[in-house]
N, C-alpha and C. Protein backbone atom coordinates (compact mmCIF):
# COMPACT_ATOMS: atom_id res chain seq x y z
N UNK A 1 -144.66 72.39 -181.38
CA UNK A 1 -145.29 71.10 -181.53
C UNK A 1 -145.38 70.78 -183.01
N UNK A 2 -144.87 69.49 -183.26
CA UNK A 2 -144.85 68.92 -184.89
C UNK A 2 -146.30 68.61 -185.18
N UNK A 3 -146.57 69.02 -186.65
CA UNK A 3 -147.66 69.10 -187.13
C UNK A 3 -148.00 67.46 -187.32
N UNK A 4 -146.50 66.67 -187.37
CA UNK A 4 -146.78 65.08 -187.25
C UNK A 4 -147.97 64.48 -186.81
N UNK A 5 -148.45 63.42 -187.28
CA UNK A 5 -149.39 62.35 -186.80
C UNK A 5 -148.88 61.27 -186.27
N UNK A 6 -149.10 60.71 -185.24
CA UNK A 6 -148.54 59.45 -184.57
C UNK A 6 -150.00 58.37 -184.70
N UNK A 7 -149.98 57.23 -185.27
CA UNK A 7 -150.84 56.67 -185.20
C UNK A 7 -150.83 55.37 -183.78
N UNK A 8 -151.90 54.97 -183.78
CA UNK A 8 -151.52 53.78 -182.34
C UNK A 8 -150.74 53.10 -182.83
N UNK A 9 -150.29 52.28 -183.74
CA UNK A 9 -149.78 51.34 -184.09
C UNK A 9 -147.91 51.93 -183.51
N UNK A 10 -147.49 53.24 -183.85
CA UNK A 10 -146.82 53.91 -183.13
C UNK A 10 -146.24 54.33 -181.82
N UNK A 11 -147.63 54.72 -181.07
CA UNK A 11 -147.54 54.85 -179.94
C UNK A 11 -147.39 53.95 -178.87
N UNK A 12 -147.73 52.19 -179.13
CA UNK A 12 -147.83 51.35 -178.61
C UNK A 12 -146.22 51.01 -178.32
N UNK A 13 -145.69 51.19 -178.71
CA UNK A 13 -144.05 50.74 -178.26
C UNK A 13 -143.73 52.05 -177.68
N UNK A 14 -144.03 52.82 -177.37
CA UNK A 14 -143.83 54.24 -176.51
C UNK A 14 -144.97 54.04 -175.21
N UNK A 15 -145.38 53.59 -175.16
CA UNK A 15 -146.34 53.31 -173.67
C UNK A 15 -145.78 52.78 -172.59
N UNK A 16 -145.02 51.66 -172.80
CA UNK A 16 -144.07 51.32 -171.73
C UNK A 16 -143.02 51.73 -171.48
N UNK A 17 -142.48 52.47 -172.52
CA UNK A 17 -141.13 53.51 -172.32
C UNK A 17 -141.84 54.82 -171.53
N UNK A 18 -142.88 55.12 -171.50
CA UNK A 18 -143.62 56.66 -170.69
C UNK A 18 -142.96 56.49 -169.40
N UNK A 19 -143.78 54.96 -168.88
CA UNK A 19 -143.45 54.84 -167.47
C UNK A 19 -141.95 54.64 -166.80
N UNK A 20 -141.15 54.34 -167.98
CA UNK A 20 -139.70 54.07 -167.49
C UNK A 20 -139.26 55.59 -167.30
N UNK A 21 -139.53 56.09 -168.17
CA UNK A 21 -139.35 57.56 -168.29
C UNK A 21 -139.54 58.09 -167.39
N UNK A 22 -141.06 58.32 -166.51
CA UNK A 22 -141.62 58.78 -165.36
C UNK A 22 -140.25 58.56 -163.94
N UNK A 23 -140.02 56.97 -164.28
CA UNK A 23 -139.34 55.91 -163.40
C UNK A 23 -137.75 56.37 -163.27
N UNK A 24 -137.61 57.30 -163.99
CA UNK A 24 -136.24 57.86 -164.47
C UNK A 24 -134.90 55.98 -164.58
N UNK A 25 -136.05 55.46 -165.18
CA UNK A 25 -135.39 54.04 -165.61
C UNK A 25 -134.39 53.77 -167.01
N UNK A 26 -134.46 55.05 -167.70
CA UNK A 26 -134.08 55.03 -169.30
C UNK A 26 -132.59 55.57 -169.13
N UNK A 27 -131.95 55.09 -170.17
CA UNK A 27 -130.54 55.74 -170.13
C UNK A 27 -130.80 56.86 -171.49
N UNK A 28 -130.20 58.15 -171.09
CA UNK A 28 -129.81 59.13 -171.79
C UNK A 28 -130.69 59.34 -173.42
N UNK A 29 -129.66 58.25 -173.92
CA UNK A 29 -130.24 57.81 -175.31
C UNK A 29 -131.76 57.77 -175.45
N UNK A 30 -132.40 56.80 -174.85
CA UNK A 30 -133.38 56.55 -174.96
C UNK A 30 -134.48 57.80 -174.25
N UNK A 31 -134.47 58.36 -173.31
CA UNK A 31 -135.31 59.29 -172.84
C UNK A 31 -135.30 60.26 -173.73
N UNK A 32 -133.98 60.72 -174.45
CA UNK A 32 -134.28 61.97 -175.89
C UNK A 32 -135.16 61.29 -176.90
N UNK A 33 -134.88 59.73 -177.11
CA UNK A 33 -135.93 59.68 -178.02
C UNK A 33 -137.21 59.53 -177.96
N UNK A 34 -137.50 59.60 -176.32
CA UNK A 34 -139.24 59.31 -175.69
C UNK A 34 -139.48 60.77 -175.44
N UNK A 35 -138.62 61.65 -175.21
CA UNK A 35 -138.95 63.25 -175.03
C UNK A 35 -139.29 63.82 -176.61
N UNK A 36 -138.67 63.42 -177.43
CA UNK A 36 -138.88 63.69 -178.68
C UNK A 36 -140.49 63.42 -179.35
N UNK A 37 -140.38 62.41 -179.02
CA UNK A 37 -141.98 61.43 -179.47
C UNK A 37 -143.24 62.18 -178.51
N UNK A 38 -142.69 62.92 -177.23
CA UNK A 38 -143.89 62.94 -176.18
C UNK A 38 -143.72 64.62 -176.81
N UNK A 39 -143.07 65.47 -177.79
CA UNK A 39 -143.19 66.62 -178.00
C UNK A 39 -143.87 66.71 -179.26
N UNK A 40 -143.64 65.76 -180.09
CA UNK A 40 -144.56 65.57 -181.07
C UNK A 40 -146.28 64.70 -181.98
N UNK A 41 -146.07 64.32 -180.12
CA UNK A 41 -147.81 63.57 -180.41
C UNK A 41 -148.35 63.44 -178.64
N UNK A 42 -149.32 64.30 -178.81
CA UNK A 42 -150.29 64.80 -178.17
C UNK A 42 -150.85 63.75 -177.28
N UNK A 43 -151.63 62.90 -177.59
CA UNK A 43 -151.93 61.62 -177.00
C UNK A 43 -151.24 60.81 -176.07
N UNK A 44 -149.55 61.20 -176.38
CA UNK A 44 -149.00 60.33 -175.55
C UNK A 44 -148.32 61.57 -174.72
N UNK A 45 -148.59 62.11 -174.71
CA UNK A 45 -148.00 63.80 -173.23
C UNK A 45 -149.06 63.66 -172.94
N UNK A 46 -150.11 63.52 -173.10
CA UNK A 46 -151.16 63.31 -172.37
C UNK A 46 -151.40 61.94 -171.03
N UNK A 47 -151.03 61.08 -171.77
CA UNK A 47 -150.86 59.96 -171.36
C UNK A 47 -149.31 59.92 -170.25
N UNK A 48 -148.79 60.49 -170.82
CA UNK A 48 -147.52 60.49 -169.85
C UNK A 48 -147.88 61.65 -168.58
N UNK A 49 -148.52 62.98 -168.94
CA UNK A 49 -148.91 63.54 -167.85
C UNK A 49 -149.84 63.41 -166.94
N UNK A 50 -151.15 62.30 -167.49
CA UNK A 50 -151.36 61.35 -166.46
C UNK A 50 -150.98 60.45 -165.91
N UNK A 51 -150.08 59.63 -165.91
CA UNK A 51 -149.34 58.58 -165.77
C UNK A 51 -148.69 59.37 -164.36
N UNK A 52 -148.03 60.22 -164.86
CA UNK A 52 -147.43 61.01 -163.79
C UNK A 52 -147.90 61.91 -162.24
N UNK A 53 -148.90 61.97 -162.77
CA UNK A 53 -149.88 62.18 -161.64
C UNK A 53 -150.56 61.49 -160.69
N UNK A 54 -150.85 60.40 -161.85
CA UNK A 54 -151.32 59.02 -160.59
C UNK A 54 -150.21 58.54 -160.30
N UNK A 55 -148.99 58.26 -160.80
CA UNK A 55 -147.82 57.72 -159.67
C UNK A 55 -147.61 58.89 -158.67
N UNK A 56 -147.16 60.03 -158.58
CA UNK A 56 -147.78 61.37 -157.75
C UNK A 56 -148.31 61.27 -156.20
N UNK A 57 -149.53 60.88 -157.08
CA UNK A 57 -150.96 60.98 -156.17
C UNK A 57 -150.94 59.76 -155.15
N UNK A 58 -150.18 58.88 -155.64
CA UNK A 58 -150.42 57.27 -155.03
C UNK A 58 -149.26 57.38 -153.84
N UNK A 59 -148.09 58.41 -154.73
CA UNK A 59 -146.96 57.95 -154.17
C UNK A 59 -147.04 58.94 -152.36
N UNK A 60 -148.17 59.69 -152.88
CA UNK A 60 -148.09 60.86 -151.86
C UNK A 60 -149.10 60.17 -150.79
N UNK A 61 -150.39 59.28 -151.23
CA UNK A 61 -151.18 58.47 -150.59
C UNK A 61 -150.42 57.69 -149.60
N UNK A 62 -149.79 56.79 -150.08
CA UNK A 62 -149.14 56.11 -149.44
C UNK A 62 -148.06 56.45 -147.95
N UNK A 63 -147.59 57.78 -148.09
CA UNK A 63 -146.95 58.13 -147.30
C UNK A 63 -147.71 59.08 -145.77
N UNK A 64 -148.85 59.37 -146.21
CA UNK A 64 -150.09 60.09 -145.31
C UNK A 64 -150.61 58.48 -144.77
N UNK A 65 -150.91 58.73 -143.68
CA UNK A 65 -152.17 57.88 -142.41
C UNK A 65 -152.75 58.71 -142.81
N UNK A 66 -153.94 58.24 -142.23
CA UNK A 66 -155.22 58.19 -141.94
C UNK A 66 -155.61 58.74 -140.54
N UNK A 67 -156.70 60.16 -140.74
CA UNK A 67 -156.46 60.99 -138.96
C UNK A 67 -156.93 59.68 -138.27
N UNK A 68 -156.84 59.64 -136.55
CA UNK A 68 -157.38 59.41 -136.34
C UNK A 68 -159.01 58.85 -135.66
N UNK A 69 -159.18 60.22 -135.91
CA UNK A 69 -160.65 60.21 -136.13
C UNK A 69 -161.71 59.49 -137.09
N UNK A 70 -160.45 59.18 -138.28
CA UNK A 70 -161.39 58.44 -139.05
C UNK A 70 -161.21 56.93 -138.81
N UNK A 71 -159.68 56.61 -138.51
CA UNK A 71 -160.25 55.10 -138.36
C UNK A 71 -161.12 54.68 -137.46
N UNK A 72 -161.20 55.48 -136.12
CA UNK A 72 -161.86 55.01 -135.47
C UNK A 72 -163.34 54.78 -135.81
N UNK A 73 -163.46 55.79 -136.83
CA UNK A 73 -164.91 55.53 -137.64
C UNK A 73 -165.21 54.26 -138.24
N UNK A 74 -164.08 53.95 -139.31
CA UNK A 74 -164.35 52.84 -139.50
C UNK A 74 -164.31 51.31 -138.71
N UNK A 75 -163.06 51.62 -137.33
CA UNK A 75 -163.39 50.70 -136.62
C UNK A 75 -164.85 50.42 -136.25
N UNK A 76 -165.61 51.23 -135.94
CA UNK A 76 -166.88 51.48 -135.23
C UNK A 76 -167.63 50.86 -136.63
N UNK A 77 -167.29 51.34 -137.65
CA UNK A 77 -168.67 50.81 -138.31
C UNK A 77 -168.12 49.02 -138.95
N UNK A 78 -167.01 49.07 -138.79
CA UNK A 78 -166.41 47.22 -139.52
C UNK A 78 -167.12 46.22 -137.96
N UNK A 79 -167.41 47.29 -136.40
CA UNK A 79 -167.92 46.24 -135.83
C UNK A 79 -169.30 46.34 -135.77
N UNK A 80 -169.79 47.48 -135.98
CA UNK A 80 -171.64 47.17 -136.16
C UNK A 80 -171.51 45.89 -137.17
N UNK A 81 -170.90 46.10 -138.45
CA UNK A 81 -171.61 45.34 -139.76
C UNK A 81 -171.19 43.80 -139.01
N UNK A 82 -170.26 43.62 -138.27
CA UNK A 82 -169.97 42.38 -137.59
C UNK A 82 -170.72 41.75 -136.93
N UNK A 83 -171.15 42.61 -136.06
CA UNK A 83 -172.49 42.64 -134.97
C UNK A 83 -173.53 41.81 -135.68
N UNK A 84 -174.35 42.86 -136.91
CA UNK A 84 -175.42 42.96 -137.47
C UNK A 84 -175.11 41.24 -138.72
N UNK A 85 -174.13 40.87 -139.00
CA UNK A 85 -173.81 40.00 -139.92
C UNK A 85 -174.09 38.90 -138.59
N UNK A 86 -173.35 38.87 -137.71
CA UNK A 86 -173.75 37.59 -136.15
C UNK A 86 -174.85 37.40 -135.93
N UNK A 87 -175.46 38.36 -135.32
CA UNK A 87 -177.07 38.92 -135.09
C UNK A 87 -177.60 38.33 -136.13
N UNK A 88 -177.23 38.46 -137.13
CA UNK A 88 -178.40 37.75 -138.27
C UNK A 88 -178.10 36.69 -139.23
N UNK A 89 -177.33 35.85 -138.37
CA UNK A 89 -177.24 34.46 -138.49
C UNK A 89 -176.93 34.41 -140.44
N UNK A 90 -176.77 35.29 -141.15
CA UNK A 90 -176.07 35.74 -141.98
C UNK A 90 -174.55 34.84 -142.35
């Protein structure tokens, strides 16, 4: 790791290249020079290894239902509050 300093003013044109990166959207060229930048300032491997996790996490969300034991929970409780919102002229 380079003893370099990256200041924001820096890092701000590397923020939207993280996610292309993540996105495997970059050609060749450009990902050595966002791998380069993400080996020598801290803040933004940081930022890119969260970045990467919540696309991850979302991408893995998205593909899981919901048991169903639980919707039925929430069916049950979206019609009490229905009930209780009628009922009280609400």
């Amino acid at each position: 790791m380079s003893t370099h300093e990256h200041g924001n003013d820096d890092c701000v044109d590397y923020i939207e290249r993280i996610v292309y990166l993540i996105d495997n959207e970059l050609d060749q060229a450009d990902c050595a020079v966002v791998e380069m930048h993400l080996r020598e300032c801290g803040p933004c491997l940081e930022r890119h290894d969260l970045q990467k996790a919540v696309k991850q996490l979302v991408a893995r969300s998205c593909a899981e239902s919901a048991p169903q034991s639980l919707r039925d929970r929430v069916r049950l409780q979206l019609r009490e509050v229905t009930i209780q919102i009628t009922e009280g002229g609400s």
